[in-house]
Protein backbone atom coordinates (compact mmCIF):
# COMPACT_ATOMS: atom_id res chain seq x y z
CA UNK A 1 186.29 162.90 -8.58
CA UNK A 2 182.78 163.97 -8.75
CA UNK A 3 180.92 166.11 -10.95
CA UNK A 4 179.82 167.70 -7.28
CA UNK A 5 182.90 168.27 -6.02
CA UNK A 6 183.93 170.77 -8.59
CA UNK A 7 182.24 173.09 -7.44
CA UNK A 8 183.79 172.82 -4.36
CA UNK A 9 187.55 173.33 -5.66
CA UNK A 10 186.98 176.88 -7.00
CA UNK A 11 184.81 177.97 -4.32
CA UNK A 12 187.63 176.83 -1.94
CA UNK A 13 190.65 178.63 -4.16
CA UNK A 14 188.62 181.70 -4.44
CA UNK A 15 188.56 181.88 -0.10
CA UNK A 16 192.26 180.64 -0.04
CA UNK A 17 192.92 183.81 -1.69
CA UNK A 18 190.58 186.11 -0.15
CA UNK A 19 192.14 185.02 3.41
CA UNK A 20 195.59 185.81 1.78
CA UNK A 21 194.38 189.05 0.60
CA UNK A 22 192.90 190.10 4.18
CA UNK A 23 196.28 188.82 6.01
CA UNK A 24 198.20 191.36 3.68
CA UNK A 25 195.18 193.86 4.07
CA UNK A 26 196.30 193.74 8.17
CA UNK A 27 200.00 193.95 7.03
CA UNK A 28 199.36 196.88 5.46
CA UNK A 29 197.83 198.44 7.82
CA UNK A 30 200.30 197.48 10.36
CA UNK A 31 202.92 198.99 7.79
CA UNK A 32 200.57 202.10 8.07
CA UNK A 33 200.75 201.87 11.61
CA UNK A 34 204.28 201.76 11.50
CA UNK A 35 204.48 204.75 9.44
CA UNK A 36 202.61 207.21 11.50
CA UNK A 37 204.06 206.14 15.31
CA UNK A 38 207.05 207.11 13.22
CA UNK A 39 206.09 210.31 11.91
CA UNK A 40 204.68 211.12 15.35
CA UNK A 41 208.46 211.01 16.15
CA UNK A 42 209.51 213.22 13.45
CA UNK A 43 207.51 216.09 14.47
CA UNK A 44 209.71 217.05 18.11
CA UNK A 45 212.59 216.13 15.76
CA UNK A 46 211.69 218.55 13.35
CA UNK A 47 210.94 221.02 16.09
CA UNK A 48 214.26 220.69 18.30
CA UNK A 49 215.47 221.46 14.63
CA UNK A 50 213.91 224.73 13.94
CA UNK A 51 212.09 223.30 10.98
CA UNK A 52 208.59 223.36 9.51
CA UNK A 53 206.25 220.69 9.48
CA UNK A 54 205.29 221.22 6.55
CA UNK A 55 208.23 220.29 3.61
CA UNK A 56 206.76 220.20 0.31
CA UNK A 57 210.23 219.33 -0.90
CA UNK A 58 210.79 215.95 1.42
CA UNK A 59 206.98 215.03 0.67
CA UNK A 60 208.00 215.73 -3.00
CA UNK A 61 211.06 213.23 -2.76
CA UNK A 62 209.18 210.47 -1.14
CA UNK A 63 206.11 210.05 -3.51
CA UNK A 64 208.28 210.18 -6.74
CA UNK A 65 210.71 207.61 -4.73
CA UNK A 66 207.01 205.80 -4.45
CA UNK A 67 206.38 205.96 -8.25
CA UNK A 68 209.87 204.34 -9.11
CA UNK A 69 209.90 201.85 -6.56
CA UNK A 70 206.10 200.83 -7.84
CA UNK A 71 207.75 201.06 -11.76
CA UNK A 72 210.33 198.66 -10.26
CA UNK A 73 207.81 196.40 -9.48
CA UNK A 74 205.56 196.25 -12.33
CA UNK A 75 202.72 198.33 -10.69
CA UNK A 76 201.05 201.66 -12.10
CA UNK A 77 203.46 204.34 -10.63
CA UNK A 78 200.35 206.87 -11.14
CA UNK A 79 198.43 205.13 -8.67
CA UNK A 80 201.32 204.23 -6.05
CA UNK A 81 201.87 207.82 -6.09
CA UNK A 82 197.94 208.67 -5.27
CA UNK A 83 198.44 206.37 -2.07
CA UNK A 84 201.35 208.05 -0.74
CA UNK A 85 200.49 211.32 -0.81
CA UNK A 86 197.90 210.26 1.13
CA UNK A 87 200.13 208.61 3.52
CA UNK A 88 202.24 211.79 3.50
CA UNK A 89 199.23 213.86 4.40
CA UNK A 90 198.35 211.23 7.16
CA UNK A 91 201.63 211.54 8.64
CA UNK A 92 201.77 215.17 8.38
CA UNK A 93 198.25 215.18 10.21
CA UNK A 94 199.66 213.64 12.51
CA UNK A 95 202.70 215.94 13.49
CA UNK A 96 200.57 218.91 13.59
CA UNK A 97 198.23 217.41 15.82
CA UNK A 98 201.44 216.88 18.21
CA UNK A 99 202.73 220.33 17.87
């Protein structure tokens, strides 16, 4: 090999990785996608129900289900947890706007 293709071998790793971080960048969001055509279906449920939109309780439940599934899997449960209550709120956005 030669001394100018070295270079080459870390510059090509480093994009390998950055196109695997941007394919799970547009999983996520699809996952995010997911998430709020889905809360968009909560909201009549809810509704037909009686219930509130709002449930600090639920919203409660799924962010410290967050933080233990993130502790499961080695990540900073802190930090999981700052994401989903922004997903909550998203998806709560989204069922008012629809009421």
């Amino acid at each position: 090999m030669s001394v100018d293709a070295i270079p080459d071998a870390p510059a090509a790793e480093l994009a390998r990785i950055r196109g695997e971080i941007e394919r799970v960048d547009r999983a996520l969001v699809g996952l995010i996608a997911e998430r709020v055509a889905l809360a968009r279906q909560v909201g009549p449920a809810k509704k037909a129900l009686g219930m509130p939109i709002l449930d600090p309780p639920r919203e409660a439940a799924i962010v410290r289900r967050a933080g233990e599934l993130a502790r499961e899997a080695g990540l900073d449960d802190e930090d999981v947890r700052y994401v989903f209550w922004h997903l909550v709120g998203l998806s709560r956005r989204v069922q008012l706007a629809e009421d």
